[in-house]
C-alpha atoms as a PDB file:
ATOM      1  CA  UNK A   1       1.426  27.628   1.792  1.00  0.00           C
ATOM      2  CA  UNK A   2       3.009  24.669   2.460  1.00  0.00           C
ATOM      3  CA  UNK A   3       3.104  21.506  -0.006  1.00  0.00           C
ATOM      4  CA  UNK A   4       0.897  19.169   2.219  1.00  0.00           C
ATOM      5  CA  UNK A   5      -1.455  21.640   2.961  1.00  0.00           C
ATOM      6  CA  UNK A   6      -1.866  22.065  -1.225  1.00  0.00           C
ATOM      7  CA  UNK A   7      -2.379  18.252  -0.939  1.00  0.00           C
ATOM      8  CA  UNK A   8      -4.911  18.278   1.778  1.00  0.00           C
ATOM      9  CA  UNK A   9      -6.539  20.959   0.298  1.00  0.00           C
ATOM     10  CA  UNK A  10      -6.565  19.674  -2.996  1.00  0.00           C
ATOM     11  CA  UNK A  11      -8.043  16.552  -1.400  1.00  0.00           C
ATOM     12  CA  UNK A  12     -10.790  18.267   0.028  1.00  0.00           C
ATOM     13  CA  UNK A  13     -11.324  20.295  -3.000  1.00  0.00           C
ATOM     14  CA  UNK A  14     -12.011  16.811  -4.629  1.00  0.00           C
ATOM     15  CA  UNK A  15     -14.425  15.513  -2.106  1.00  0.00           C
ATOM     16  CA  UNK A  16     -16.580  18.895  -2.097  1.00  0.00           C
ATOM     17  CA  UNK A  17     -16.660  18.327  -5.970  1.00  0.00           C
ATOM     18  CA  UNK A  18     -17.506  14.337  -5.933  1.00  0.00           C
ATOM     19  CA  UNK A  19     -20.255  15.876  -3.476  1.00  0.00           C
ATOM     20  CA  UNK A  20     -21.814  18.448  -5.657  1.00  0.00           C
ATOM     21  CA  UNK A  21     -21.243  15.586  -8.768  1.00  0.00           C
ATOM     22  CA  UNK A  22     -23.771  13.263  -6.744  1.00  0.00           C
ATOM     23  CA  UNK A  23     -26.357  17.011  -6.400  1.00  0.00           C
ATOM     24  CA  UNK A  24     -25.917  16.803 -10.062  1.00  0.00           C
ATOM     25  CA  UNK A  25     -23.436  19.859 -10.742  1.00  0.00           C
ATOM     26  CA  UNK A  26     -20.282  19.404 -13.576  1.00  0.00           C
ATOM     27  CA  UNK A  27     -17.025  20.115 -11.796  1.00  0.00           C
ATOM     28  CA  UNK A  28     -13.543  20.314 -13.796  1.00  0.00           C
ATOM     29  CA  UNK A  29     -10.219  21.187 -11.909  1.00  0.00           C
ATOM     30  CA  UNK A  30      -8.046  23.688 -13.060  1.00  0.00           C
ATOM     31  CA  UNK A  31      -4.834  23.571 -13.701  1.00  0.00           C
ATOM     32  CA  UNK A  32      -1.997  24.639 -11.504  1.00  0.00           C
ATOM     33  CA  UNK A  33      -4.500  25.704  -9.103  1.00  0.00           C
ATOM     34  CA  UNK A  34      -6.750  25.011  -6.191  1.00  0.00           C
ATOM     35  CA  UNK A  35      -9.667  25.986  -7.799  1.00  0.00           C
ATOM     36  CA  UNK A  36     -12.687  24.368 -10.112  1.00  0.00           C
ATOM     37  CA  UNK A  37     -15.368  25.286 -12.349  1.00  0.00           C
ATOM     38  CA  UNK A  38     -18.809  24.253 -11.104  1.00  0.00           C
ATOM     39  CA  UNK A  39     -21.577  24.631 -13.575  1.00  0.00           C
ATOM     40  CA  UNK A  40     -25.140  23.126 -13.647  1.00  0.00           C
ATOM     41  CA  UNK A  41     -27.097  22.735 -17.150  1.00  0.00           C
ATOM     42  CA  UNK A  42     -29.197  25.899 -17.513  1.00  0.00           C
ATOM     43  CA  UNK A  43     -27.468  27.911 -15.307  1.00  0.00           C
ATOM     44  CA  UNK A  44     -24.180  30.364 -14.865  1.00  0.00           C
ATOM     45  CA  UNK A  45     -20.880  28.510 -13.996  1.00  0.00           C
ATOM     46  CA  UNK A  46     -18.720  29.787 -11.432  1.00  0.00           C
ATOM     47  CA  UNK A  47     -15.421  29.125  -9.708  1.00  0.00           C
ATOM     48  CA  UNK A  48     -14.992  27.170  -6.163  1.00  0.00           C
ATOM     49  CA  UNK A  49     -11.900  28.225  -4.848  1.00  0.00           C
ATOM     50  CA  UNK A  50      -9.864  27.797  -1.461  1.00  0.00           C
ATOM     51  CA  UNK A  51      -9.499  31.380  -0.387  1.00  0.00           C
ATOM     52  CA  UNK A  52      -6.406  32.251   1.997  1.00  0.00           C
ATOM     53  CA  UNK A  53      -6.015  34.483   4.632  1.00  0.00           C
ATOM     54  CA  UNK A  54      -7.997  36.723   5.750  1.00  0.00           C
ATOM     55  CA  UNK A  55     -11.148  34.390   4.654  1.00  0.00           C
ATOM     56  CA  UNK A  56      -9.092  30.727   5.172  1.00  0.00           C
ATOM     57  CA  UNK A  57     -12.317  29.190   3.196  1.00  0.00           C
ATOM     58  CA  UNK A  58     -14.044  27.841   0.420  1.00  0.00           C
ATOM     59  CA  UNK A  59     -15.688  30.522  -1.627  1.00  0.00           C
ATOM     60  CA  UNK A  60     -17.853  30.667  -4.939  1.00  0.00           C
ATOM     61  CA  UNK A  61     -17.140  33.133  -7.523  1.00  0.00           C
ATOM     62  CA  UNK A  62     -18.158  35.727  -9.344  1.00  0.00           C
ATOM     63  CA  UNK A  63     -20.476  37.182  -6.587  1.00  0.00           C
ATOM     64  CA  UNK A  64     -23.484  38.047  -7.847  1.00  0.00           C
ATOM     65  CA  UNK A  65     -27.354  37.741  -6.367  1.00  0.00           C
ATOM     66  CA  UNK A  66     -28.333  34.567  -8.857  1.00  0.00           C
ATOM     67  CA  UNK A  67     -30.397  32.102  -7.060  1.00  0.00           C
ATOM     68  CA  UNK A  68     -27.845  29.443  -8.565  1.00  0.00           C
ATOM     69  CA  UNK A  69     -25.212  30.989  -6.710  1.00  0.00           C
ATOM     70  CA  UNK A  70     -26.900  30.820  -3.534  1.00  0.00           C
ATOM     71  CA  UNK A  71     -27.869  27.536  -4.161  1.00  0.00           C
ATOM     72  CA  UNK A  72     -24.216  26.468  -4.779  1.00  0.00           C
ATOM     73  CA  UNK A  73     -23.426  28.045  -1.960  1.00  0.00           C
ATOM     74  CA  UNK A  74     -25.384  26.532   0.488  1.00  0.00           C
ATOM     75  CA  UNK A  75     -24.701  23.046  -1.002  1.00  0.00           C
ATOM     76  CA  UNK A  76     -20.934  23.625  -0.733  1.00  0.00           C
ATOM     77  CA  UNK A  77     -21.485  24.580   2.733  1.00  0.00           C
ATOM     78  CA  UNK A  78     -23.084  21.829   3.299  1.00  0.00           C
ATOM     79  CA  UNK A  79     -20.433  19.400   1.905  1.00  0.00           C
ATOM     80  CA  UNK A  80     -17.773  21.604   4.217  1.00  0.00           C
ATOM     81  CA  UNK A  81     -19.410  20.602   6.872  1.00  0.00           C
ATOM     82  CA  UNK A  82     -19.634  16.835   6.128  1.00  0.00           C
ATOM     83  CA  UNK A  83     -16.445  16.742   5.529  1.00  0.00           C
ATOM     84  CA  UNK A  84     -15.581  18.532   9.410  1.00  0.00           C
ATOM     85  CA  UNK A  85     -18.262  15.785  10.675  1.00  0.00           C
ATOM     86  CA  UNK A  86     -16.375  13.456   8.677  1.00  0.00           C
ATOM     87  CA  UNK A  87     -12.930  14.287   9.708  1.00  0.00           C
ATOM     88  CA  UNK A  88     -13.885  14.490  13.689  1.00  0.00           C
ATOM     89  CA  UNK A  89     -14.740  10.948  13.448  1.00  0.00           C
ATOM     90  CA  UNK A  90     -11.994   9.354  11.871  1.00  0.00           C
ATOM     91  CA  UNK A  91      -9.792  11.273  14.397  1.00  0.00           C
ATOM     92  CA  UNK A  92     -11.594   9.740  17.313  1.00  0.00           C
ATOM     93  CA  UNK A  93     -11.871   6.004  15.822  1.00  0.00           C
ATOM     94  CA  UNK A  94      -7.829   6.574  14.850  1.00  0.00           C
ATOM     95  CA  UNK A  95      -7.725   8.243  18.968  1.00  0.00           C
ATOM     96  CA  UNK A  96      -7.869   4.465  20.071  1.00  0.00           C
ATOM     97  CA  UNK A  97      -5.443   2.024  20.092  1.00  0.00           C
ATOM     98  CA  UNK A  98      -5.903  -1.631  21.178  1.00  0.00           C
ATOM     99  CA  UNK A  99      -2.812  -2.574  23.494  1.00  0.00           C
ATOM    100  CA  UNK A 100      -1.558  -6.192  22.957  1.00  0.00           C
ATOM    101  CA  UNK A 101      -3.136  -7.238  26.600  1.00  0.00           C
ATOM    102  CA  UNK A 102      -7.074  -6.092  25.115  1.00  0.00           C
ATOM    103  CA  UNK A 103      -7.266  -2.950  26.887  1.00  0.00           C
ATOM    104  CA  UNK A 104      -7.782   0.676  25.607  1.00  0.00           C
ATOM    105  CA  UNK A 105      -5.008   3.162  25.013  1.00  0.00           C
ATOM    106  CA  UNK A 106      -5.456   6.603  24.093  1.00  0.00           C
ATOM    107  CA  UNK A 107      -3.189   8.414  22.543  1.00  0.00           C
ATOM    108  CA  UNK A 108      -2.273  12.044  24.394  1.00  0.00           C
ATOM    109  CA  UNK A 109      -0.740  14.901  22.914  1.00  0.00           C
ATOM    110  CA  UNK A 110       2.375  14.737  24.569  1.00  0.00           C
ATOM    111  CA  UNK A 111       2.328  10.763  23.488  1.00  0.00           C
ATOM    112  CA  UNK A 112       2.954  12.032  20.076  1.00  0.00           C
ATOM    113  CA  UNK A 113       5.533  14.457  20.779  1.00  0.00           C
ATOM    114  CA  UNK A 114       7.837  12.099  22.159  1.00  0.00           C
ATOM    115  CA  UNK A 115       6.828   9.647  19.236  1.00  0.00           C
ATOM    116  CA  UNK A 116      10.241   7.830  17.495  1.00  0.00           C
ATOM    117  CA  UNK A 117      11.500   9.757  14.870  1.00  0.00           C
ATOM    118  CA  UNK A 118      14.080   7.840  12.261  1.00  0.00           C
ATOM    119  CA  UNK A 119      15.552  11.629  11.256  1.00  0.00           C
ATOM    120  CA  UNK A 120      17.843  12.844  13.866  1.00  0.00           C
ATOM    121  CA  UNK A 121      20.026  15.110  11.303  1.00  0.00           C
ATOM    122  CA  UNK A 122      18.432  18.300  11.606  1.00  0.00           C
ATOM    123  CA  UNK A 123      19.239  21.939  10.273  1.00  0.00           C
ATOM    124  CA  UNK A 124      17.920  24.978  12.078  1.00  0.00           C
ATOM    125  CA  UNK A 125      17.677  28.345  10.977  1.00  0.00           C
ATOM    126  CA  UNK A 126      18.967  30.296  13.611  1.00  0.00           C
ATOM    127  CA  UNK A 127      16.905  33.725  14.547  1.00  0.00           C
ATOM    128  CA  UNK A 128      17.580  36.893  16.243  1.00  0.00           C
ATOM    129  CA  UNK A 129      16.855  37.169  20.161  1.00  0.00           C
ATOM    130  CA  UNK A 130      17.864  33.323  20.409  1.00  0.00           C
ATOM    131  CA  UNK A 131      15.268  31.987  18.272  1.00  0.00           C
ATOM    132  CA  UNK A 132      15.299  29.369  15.591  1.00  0.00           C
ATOM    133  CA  UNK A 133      12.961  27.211  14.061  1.00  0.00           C
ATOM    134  CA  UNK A 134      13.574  23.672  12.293  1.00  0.00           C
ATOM    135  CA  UNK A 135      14.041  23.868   8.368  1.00  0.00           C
ATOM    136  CA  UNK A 136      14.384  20.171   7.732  1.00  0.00           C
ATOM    137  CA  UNK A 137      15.531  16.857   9.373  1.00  0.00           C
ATOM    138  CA  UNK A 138      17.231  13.884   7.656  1.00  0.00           C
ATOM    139  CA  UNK A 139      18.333  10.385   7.548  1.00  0.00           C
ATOM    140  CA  UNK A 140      22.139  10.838   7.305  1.00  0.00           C
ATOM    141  CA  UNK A 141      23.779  13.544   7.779  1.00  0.00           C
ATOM    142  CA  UNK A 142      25.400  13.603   4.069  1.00  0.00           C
ATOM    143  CA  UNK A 143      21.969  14.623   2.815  1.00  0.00           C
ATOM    144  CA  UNK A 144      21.547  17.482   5.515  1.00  0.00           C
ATOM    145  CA  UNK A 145      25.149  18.883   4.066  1.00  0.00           C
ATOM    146  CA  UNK A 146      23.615  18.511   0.773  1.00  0.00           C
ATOM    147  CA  UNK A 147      20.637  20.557   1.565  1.00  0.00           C
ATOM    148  CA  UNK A 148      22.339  23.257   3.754  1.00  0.00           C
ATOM    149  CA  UNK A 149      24.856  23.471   0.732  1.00  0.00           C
ATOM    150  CA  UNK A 150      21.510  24.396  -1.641  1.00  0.00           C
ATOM    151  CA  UNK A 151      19.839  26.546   1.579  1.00  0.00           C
ATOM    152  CA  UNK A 152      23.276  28.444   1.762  1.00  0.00           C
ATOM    153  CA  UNK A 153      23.432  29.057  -1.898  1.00  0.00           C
ATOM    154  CA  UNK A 154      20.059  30.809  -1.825  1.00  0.00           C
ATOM    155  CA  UNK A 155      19.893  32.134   0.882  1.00  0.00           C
ATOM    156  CA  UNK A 156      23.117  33.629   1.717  1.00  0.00           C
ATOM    157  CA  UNK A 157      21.876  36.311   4.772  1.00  0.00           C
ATOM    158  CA  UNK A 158      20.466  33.442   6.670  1.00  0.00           C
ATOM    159  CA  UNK A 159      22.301  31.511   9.574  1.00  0.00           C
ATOM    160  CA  UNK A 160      21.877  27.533   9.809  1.00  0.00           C
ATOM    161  CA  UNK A 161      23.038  24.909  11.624  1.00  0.00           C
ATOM    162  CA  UNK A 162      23.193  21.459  11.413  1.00  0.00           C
ATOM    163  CA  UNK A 163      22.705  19.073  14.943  1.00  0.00           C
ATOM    164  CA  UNK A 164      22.220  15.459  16.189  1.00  0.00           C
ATOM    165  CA  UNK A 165      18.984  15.610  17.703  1.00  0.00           C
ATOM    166  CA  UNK A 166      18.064  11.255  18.366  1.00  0.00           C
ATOM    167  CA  UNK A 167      14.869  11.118  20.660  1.00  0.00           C
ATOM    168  CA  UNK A 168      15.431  11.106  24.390  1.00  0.00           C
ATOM    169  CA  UNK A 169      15.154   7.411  24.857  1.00  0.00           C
ATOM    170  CA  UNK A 170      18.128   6.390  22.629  1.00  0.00           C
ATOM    171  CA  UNK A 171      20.416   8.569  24.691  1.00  0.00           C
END
């Protein structure tokens, strides 16, 4: 798993849990993990926990047929599912973009592609069957040395490369 999807899902983690807070359940993270312990007064406390592949969701443990469990369940759902509403909207207010001259702009897919990008020192790991997928890019190319110097040490079997990729409409 990659480090910002820990931090977006340790974000939403934190949302479901100021949810179930306001529903009147006790939520405390634990450590080193993206998992909590939700408990209600007079009942059993369980675990919310991100599960990964093959389930890629938010799941309530121990499993067992307690009506509090259920219960939980259904409200953590619930908060999911806010949070999806939630999400969809902010992507279509951020979707528009007031131009300078008062009209709309929307921003396309391919807009973003071709967006600026300040880092044109990139390395590439280079695959078999003349594939090879972007590792890292970088400011100056000292740091990219620096880092293939680290990937090299660590990863001796591995082929990179480092090359001046600017966007298409500096060149």
């Amino acid at each position: 798993m990659k480090h910002r999807d820990w931090l977006r899902l340790q974000f939403e983690g934190e949302k479901i849990c100021a949810i179930l807070r306001q529903k009147g359940y006790q939520c405390q993270k634990q450590p080193r993990r993206l998992s909590w312990w939700v408990s209600q007064e007079g009942s059993n406390s369980y675990i919310l926990t991100y599960s990964l592949t093959p389930i890629r969701g938010w799941s309530v443990f121990p499993n067992d047929c307690n009506p509090a469990r259920a219960k939980l369940k259904l409200a953590v759902r619930n908060a999911v599912n806010t949070l999806k509403t939630q999400r969809a909207t902010q992507f279509e207010i951020e979707e528009v973009v007031f131009s300078n001259t008062g009209g709309v702009n929307t921003i396309s897919p391919d807009n973003l592609v071709s967006e600026y990008d300040p880092r044109p020192w990139t390395i590439v790991r280079l695959l078999p069957f003349a594939r090879h997928y972007t590792v890292a890019r970088f400011f100056n190319r000292q740091d990219a040395h620096d880092h293939l110097r680290f990937l090299n040490r660590f990863m001796p079997a591995a082929q990179f490369e480092i090359i001046f990729d600017p966007p298409d409409d500096l060149l």
